[in-house]
Structures are given as C-alpha cells and as structure tokens.
C-alpha atoms as a PDB file:
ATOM      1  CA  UNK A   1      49.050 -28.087 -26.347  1.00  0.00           C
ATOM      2  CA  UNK A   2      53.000 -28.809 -25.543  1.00  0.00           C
ATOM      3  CA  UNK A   3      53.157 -32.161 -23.253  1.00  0.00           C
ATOM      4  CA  UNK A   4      54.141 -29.918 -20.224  1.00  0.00           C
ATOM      5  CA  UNK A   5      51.337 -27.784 -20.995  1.00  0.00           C
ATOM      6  CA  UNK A   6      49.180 -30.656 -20.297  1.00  0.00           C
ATOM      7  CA  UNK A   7      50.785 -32.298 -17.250  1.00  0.00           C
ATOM      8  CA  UNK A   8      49.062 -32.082 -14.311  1.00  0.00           C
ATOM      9  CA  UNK A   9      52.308 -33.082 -12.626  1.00  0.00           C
ATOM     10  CA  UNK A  10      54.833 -29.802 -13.917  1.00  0.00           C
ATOM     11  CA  UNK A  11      51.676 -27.773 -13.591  1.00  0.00           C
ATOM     12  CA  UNK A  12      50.979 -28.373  -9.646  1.00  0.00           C
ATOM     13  CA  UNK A  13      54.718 -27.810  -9.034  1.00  0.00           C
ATOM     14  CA  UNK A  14      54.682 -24.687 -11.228  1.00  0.00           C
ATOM     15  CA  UNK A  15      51.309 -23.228  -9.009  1.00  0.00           C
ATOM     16  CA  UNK A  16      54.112 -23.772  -5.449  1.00  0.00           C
ATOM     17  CA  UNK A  17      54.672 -20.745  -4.207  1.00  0.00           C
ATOM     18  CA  UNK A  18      57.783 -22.865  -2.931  1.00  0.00           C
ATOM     19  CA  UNK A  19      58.744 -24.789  -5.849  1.00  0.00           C
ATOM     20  CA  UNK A  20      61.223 -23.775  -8.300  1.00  0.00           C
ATOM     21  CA  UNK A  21      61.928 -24.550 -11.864  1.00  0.00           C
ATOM     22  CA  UNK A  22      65.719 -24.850 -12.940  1.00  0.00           C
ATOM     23  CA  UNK A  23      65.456 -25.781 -16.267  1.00  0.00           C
ATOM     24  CA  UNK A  24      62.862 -27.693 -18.633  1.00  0.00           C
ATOM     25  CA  UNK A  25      62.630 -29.326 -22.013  1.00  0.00           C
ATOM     26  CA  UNK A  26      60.408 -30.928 -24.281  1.00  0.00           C
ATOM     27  CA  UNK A  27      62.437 -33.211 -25.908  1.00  0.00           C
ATOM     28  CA  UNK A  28      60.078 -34.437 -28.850  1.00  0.00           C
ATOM     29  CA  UNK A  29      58.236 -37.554 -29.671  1.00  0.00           C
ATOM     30  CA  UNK A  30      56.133 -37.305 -26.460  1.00  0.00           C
ATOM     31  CA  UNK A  31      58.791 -36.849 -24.086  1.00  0.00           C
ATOM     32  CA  UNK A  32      59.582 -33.732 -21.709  1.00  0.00           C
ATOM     33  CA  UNK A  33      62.175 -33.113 -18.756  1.00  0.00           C
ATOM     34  CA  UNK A  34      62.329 -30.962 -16.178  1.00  0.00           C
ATOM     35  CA  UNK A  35      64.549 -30.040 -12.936  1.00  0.00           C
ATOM     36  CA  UNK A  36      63.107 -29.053  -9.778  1.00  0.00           C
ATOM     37  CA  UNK A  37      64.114 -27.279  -6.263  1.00  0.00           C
ATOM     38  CA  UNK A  38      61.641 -27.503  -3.198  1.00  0.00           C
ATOM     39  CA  UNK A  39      61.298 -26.976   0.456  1.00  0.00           C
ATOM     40  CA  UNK A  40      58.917 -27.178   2.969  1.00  0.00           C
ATOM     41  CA  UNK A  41      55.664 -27.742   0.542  1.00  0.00           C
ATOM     42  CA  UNK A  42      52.317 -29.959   0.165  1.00  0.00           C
ATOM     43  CA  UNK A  43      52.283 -31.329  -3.372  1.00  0.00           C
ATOM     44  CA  UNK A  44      48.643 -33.104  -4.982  1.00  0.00           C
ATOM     45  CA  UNK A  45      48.636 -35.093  -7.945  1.00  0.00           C
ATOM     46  CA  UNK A  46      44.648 -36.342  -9.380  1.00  0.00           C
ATOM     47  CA  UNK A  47      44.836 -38.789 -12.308  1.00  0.00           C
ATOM     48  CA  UNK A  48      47.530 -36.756 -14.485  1.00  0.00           C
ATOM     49  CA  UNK A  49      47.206 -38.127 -18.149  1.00  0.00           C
ATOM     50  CA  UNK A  50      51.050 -38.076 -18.574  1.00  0.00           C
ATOM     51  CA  UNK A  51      53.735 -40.988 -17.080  1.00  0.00           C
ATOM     52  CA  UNK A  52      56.467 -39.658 -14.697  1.00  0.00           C
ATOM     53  CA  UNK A  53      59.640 -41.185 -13.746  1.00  0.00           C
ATOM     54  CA  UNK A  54      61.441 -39.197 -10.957  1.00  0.00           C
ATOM     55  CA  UNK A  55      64.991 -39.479  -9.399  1.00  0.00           C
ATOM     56  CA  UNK A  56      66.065 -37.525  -6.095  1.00  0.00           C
ATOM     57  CA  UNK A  57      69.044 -35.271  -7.042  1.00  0.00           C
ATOM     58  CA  UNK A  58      69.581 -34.221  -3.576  1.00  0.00           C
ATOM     59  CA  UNK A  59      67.750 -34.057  -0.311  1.00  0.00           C
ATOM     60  CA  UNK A  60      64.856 -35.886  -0.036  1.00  0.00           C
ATOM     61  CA  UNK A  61      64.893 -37.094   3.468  1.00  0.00           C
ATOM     62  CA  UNK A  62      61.569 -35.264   4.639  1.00  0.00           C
ATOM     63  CA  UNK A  63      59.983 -36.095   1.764  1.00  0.00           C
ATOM     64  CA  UNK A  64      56.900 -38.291   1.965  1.00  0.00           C
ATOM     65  CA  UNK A  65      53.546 -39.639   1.010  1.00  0.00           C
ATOM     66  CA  UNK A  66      51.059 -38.711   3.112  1.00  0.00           C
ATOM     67  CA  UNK A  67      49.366 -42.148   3.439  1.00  0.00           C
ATOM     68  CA  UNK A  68      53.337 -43.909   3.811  1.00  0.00           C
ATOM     69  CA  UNK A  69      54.740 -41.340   6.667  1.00  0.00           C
ATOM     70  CA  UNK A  70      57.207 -43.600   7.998  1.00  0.00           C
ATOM     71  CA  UNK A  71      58.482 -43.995   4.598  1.00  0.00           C
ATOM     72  CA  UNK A  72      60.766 -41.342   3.175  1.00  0.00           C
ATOM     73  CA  UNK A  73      63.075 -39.995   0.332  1.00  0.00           C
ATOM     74  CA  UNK A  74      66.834 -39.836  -0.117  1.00  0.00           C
ATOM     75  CA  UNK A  75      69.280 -39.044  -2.867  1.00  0.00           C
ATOM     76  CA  UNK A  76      68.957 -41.406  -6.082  1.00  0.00           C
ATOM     77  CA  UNK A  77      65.569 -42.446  -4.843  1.00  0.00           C
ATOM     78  CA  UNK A  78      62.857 -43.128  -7.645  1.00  0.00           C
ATOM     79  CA  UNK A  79      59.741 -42.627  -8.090  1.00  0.00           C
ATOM     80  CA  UNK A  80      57.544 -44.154 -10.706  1.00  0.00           C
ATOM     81  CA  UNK A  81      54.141 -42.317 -11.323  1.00  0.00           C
ATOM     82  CA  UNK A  82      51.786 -43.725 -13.850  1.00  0.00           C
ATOM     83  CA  UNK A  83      49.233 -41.489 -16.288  1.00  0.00           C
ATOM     84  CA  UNK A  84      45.853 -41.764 -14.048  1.00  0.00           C
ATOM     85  CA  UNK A  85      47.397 -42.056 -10.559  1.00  0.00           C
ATOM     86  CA  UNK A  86      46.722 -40.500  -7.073  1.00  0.00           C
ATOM     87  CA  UNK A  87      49.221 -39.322  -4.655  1.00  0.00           C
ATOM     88  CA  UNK A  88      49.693 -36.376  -1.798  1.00  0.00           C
ATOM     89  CA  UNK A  89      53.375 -35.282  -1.089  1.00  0.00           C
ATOM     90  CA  UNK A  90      55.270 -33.774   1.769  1.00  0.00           C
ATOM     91  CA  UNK A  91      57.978 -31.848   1.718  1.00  0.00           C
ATOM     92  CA  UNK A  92      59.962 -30.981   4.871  1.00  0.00           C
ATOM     93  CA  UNK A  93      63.279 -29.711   4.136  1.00  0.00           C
ATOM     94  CA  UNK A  94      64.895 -28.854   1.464  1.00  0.00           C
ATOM     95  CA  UNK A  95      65.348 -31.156  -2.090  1.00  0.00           C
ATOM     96  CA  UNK A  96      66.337 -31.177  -5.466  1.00  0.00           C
ATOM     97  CA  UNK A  97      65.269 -33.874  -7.940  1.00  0.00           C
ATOM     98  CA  UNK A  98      64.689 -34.249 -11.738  1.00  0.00           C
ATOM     99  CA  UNK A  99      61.434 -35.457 -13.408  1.00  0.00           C
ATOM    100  CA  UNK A 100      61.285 -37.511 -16.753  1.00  0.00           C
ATOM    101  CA  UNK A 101      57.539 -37.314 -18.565  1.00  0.00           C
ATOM    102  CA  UNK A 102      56.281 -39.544 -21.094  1.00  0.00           C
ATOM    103  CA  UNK A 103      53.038 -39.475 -23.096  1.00  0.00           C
ATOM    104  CA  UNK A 104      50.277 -42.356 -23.220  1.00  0.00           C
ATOM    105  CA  UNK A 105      50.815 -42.595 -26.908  1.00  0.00           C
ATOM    106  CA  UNK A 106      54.448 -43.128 -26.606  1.00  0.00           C
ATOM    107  CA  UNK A 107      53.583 -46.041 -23.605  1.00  0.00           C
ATOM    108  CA  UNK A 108      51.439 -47.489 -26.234  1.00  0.00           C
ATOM    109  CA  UNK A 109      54.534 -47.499 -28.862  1.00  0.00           C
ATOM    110  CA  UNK A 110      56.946 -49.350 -26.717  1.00  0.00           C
ATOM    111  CA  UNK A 111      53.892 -51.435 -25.057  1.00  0.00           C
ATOM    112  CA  UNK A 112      53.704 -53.068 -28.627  1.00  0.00           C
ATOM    113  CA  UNK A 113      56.989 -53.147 -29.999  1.00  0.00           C
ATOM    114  CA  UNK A 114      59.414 -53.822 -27.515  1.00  0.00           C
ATOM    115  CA  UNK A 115      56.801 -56.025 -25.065  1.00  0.00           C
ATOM    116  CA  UNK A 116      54.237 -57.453 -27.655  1.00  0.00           C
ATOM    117  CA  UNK A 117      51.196 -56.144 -25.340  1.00  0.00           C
ATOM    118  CA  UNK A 118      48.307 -54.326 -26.128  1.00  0.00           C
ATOM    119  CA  UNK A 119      48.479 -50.908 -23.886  1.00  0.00           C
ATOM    120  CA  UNK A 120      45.555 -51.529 -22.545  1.00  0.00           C
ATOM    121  CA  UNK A 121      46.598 -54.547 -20.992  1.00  0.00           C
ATOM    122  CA  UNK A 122      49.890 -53.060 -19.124  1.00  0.00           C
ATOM    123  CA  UNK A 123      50.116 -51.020 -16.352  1.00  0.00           C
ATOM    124  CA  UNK A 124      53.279 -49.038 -15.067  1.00  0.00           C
ATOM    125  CA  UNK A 125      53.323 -50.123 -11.500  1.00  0.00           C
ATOM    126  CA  UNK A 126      53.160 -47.039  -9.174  1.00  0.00           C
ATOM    127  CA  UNK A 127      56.286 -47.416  -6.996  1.00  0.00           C
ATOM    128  CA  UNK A 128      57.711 -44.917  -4.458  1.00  0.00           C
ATOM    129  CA  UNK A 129      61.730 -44.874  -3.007  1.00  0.00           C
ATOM    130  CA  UNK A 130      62.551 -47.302  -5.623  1.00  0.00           C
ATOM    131  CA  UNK A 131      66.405 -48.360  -5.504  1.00  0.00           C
ATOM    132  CA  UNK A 132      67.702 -48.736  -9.137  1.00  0.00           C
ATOM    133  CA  UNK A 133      71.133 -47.688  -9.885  1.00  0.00           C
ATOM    134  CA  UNK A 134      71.418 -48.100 -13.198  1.00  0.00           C
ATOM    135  CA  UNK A 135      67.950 -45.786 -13.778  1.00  0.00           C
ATOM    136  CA  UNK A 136      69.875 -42.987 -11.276  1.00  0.00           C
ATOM    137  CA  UNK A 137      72.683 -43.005 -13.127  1.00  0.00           C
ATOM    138  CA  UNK A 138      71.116 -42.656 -16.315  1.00  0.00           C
ATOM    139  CA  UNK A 139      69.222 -39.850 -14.319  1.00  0.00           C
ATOM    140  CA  UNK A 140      72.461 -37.662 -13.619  1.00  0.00           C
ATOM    141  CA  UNK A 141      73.478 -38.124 -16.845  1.00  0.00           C
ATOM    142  CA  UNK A 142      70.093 -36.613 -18.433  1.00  0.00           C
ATOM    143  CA  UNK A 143      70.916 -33.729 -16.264  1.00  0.00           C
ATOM    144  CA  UNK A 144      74.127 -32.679 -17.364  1.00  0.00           C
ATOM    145  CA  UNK A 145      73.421 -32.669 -20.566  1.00  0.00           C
ATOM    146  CA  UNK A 146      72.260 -29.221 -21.992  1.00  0.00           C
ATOM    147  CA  UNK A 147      68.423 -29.465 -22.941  1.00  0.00           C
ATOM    148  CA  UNK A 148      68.888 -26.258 -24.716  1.00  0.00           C
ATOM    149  CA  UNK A 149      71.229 -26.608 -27.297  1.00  0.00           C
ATOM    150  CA  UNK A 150      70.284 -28.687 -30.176  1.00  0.00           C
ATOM    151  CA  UNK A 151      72.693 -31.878 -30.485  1.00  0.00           C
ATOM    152  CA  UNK A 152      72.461 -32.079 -26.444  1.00  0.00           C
ATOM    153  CA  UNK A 153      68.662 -32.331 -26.304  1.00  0.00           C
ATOM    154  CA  UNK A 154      68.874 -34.623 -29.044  1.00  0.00           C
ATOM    155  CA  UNK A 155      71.343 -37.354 -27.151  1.00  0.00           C
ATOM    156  CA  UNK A 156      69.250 -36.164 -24.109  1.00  0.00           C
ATOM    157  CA  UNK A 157      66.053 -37.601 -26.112  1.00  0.00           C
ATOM    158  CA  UNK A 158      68.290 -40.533 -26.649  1.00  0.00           C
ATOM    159  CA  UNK A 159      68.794 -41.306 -23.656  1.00  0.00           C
ATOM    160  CA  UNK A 160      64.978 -40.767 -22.418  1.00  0.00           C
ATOM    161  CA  UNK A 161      64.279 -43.650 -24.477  1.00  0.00           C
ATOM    162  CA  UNK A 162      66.633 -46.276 -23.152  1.00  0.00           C
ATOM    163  CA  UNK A 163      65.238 -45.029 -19.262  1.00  0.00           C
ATOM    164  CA  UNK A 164      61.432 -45.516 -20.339  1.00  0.00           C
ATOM    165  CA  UNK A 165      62.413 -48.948 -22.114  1.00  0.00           C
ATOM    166  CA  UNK A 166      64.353 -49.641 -18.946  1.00  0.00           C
ATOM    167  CA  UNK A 167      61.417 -48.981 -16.846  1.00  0.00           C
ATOM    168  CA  UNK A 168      59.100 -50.761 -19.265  1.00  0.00           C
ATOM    169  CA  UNK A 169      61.084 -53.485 -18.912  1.00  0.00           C
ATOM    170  CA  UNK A 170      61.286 -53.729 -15.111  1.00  0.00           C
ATOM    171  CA  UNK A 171      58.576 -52.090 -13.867  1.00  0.00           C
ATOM    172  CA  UNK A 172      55.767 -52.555 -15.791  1.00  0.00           C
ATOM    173  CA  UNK A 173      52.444 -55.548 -15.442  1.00  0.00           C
ATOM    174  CA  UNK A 174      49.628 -56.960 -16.746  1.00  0.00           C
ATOM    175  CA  UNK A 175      46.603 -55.418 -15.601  1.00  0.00           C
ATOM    176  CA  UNK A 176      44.788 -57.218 -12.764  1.00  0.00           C
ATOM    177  CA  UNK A 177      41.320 -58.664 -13.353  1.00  0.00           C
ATOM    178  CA  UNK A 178      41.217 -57.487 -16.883  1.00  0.00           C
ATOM    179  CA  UNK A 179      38.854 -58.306 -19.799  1.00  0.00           C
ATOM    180  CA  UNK A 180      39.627 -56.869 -22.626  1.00  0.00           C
ATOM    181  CA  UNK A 181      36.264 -55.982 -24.767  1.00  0.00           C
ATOM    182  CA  UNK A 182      36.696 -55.034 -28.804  1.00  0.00           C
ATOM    183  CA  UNK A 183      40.271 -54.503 -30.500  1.00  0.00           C
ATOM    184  CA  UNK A 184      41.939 -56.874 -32.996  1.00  0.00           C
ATOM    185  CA  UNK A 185      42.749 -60.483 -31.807  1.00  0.00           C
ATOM    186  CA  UNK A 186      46.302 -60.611 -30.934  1.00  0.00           C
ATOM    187  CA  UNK A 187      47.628 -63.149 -33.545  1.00  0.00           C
ATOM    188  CA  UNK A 188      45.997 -60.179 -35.818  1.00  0.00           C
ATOM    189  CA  UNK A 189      47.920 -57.877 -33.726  1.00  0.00           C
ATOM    190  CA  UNK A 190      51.081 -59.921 -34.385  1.00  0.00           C
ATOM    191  CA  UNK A 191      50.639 -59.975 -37.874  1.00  0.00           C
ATOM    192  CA  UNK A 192      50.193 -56.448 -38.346  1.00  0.00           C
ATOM    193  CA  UNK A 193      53.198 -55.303 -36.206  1.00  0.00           C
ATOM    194  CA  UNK A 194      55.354 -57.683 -38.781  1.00  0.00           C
ATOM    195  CA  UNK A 195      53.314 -56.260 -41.377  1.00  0.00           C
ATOM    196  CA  UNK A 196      54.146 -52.762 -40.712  1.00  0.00           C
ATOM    197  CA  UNK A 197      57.955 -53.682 -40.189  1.00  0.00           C
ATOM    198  CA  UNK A 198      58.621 -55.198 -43.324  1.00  0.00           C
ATOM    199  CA  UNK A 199      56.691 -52.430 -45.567  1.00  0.00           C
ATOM    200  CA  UNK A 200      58.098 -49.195 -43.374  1.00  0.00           C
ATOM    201  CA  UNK A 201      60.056 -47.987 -46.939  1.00  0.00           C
ATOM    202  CA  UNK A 202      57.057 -48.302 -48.852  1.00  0.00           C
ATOM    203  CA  UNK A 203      53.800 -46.563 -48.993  1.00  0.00           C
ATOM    204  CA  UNK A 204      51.278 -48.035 -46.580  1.00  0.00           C
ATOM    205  CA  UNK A 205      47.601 -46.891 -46.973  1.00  0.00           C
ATOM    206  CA  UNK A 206      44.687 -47.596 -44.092  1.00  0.00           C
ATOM    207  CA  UNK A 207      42.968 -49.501 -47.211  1.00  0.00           C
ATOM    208  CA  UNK A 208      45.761 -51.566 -47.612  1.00  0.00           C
ATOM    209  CA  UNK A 209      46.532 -52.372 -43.790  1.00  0.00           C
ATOM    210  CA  UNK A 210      42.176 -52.803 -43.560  1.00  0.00           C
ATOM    211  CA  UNK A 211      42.302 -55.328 -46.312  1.00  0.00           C
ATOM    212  CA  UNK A 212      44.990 -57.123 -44.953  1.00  0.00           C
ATOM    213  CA  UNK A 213      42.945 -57.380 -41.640  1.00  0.00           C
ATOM    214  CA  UNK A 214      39.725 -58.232 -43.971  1.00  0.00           C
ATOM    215  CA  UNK A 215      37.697 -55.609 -42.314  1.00  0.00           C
ATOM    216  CA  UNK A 216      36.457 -52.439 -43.786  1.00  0.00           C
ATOM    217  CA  UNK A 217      38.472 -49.282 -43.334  1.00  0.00           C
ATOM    218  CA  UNK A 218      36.016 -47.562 -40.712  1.00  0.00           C
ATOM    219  CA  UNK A 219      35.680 -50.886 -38.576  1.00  0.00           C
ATOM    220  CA  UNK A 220      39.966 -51.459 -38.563  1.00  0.00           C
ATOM    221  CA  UNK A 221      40.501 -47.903 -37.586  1.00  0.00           C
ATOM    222  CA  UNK A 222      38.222 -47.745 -34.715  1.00  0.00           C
ATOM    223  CA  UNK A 223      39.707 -51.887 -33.859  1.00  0.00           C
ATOM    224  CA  UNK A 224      43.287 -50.681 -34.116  1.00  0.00           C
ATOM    225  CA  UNK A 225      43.287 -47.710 -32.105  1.00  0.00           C
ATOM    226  CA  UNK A 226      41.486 -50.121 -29.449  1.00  0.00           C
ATOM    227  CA  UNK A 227      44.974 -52.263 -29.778  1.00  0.00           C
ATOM    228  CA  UNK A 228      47.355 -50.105 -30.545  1.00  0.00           C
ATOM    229  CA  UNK A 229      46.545 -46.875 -28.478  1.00  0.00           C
ATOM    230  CA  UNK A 230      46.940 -44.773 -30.997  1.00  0.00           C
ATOM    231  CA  UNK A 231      45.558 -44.247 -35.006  1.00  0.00           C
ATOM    232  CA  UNK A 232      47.694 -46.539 -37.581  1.00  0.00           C
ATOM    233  CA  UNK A 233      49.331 -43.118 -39.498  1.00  0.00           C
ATOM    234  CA  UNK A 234      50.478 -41.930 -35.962  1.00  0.00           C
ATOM    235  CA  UNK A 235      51.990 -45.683 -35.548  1.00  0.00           C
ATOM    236  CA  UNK A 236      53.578 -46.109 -38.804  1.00  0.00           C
ATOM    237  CA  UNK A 237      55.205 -43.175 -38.782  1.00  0.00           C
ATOM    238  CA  UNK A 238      56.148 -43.652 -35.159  1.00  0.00           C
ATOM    239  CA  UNK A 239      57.910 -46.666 -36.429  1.00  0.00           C
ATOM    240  CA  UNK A 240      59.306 -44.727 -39.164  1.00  0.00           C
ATOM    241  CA  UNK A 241      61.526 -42.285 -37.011  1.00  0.00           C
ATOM    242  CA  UNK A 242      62.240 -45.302 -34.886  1.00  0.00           C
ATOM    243  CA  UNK A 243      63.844 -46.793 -38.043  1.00  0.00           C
ATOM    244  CA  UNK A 244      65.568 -43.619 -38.817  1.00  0.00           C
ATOM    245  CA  UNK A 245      67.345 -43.205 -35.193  1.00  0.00           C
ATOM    246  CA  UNK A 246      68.249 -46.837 -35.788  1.00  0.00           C
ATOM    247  CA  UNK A 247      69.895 -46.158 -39.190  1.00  0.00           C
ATOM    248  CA  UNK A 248      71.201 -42.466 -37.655  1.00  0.00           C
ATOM    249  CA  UNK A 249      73.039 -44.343 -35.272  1.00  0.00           C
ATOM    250  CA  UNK A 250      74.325 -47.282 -36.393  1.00  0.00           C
ATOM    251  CA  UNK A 251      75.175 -46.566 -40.076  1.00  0.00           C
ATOM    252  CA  UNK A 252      76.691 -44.209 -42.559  1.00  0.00           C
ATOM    253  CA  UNK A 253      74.023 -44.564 -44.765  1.00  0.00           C
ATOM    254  CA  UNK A 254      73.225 -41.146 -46.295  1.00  0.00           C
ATOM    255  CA  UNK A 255      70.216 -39.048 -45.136  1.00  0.00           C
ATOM    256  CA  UNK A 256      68.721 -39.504 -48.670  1.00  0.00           C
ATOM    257  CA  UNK A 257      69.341 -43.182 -48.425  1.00  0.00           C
ATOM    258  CA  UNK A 258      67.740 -43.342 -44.790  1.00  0.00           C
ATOM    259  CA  UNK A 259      64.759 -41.722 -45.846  1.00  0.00           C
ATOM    260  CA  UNK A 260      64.096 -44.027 -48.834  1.00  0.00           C
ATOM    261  CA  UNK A 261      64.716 -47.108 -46.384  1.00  0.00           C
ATOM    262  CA  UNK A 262      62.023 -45.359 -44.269  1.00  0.00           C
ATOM    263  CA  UNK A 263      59.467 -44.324 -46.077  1.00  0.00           C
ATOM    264  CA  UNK A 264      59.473 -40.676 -46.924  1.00  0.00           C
ATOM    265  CA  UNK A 265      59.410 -39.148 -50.289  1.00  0.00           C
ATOM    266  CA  UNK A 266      62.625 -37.241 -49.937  1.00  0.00           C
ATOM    267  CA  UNK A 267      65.272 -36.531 -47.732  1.00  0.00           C
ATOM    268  CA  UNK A 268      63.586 -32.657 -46.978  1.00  0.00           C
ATOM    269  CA  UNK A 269      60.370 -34.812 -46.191  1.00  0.00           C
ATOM    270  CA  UNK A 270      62.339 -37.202 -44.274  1.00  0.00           C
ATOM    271  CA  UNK A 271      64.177 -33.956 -42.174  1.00  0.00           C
ATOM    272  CA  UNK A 272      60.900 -32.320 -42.150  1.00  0.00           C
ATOM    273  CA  UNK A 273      59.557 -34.852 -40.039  1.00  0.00           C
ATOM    274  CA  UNK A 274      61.876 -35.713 -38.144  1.00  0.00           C
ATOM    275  CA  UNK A 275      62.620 -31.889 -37.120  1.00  0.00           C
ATOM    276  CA  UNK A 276      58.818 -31.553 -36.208  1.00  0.00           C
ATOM    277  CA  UNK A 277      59.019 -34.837 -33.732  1.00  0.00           C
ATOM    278  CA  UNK A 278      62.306 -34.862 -32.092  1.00  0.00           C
ATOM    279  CA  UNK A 279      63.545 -31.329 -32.560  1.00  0.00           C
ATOM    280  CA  UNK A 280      66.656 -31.391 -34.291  1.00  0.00           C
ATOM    281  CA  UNK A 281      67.535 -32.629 -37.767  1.00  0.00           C
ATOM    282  CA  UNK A 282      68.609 -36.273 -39.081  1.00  0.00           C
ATOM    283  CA  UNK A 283      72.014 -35.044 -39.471  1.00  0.00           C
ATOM    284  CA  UNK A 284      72.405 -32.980 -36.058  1.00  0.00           C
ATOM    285  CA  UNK A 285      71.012 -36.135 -34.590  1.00  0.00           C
ATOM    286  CA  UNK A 286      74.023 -38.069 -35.722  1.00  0.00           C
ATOM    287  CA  UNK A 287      76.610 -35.933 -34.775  1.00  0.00           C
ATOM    288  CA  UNK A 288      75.417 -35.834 -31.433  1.00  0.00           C
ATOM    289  CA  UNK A 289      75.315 -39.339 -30.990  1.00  0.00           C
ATOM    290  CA  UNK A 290      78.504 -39.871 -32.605  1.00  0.00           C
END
C-alpha cells in the first residue's frame, strides 16, 4: 500500500464532494505531496498514521478548527499535523494550500540521526497558523517544481527532506510524562548509530550488529526496533541511500565508486535500490541537483 493509499489525511479530502486534487506525488523514501483546492467544506481527521506539514497557498481566511473558531487561516499559514492526531476543520470560502506527508519510519530515521532521540521519545508538536517563512518559502518552491517528471520529483524529494529536518528541528519535543519500558540503553544506542556509520561500505549482518550489542539475534531485533522504530536492514540501508544522496551531491565520485563507498555489490544493485526508494536513478538524481 502506496503512503497516500494509507493516509487518512489525502483520503478524507479525496471522499469531499468539495475538495479537489491538483496534482499529487509520492516522492519515495516515505514521503508524498499533494496540492489541494477547497471551499465551503467540513474536514475530520482520527489518529492518521502518517505526519503532515501543510502551507496555505491561497485563501485561508475562513478556515478553522472547530474547537479554535476565533482563530483562522491566511496565505503562508502552517499547519503541523502529527501521525496519531485529532482535529475537525472548517472551511468557509474558498482556499488553496499544499500538503507535505511523511511516514513514521522516516520520523524515526531523522529522530536518530540528526537529533540523537529514540522516536519514541519525540513528539511533533501539533501546531495550527504557524508563521515560518523560511518553511513557506520552501513550500512554494516544492510546488513549482514538476512532481511528474523524473529529475523534478527527484530535487522535489530533495527538498522534502531539508522541510521535515527543518521542522524536526524547530518543532519537535520530548514526550511529556514519559517512561520508556524495553529498547537498548542509549549509550548502546550511541554506539550502534557510530557503529553503523563507520561500516555503511561493508557488509553488516544482524549477527554481527547482535554480537556487538552482546545479546542474541532474536532479543536485539525485537530491542532495536523498540529504539530505532524500525528493523536494523530497513535502517542500514536507510543510511545507505542517505550516504549516496550525500556523495550524489557533493562529489564526482563515479556511480560505481558511490556504491562501493555505500555498501552495495554493484553499481546496478546500487541503482536498483535507489530507483525502488526515491524514484529516479543515482545518475538522474545528480543532474537534477546539479
């Protein structure tokens, strides 16, 4: 099932008899876009399992929350909606907005690399008419790139990554009242992350990251999924492909050199997989970002 396929965001707007769908993508590695018209509509959302950052396009300005009715929309407003929220919209007038979705596993990526937290322990603070004017530009720019030609969605899934690290960044808490039960001790935690980084262009097994953690193979899986939000081959190759953007974008390092430096047998395994995640190949990838 395709990440808009499971949102229970896109899906209540696709159900309006008054909403309208310009234009969506799924832009690979957990990510999706999509552009929306409305008017005059009541919108529900009950615990979707996907993150969505929104931006006002146009419009906006009888758009509320039904428990915040003095509170309303305007152009380059955000919203921030986390995976597991509850909210009731209304929409009086006309508006136009974009929405950017982003999966749980790829919140638990970036909760772990680029803030040293276990998911678990962060929450993506539900905000509403947020002012951020770096995040709307990024926003405009998403949407004039063309999500259906190849190099374009691939710059456009660029770009979704600095605006989820952005809102990671500023937007984004510990959990209150908290107590974490099971998982790997953080130091552990630590030491695997560093681990990981500094073996990405070699083989790594689950009995050789289990052995390094001294437990058995069954009890590590089950301890770092509890940690890490996701299974430790979805991770390490989820830090693979980050490697290879990295190298795609800041080197000339050939693709067959990349993919040794990352970990894949051969530069067709190393396209292969990167095709199947993001879309596009290593090399269209480039180009578009060069």
């Amino acid at each position: 099932m395709s990440l808009l396929e499971q949102n229970q965001v896109f899906q209540s707007l696709s159900s309006s008899p008054n909403a309208r769908l310009e234009h969506s993508a799924e832009l690979g590695d957990g990510l999706g876009a999509a552009l929306w018209s409305n008017h005059h509509d009541a919108r529900d959302y009950h615990g979707p399992k996907v993150h969505t950052l929104s931006c006002y396009l146009a419009g906006g300005t009888g758009t509320y929350r039904r428990e915040q009715p003095g509170t309303k929309g305007a152009p380059d407003k955000l919203c921030v909606l986390p995976a597991g929220h509850e909210s009731s919209w209304v929409i009086n007038g006309e508006i136009r907005l974009v929405h950017l979705y982003f999966s749980a596993e790829h919140f638990a990526e970036a909760a772990v690399t680029l803030l040293d937290r276990e998911p678990r322990e962060l929450q993506l603070r539900e905000l509403t008419f947020l002012d951020d004017p770096q995040q709307a530009r990024n926003f405009h720019q998403l949407i004039r790139l063309d999500w259906d030609e190849p190099a374009e969605r691939l710059r456009a899934s660029s770009l979704a990554h600095e605006m989820i690290h952005h809102s990671l960044l500023t937007q984004a808490g510990l959990r209150d009242g908290l107590r974490l039960k099971g998982g790997l001790a953080p130091a552990l935690r630590k030491r695997l992350v560093d681990y990981i980084e500094n073996r990405l262009a070699e083989p790594v097994s689950l009995g050789e990251l289990a052995a390094f953690a001294a437990l058995s193979e069954y009890h590590f899986a089950r301890m770092f999924r509890e940690s890490f939000g996701m299974p430790p081959h979805q991770y390490v190759l989820a830090r693979r492909l980050a490697r290879a953007r990295t190298l795609l974008r800041d080197t000339a390092l050939p693709l067959g050199e990349i993919a040794l430096a990352c970990g894949f047998a051969s530069a067709s395994h190393f396209s292969n997989r990167f095709r199947a995640a993001l879309g596009g190949s290593p090399g269209t990838f480039r180009a578009a970002l060069r």
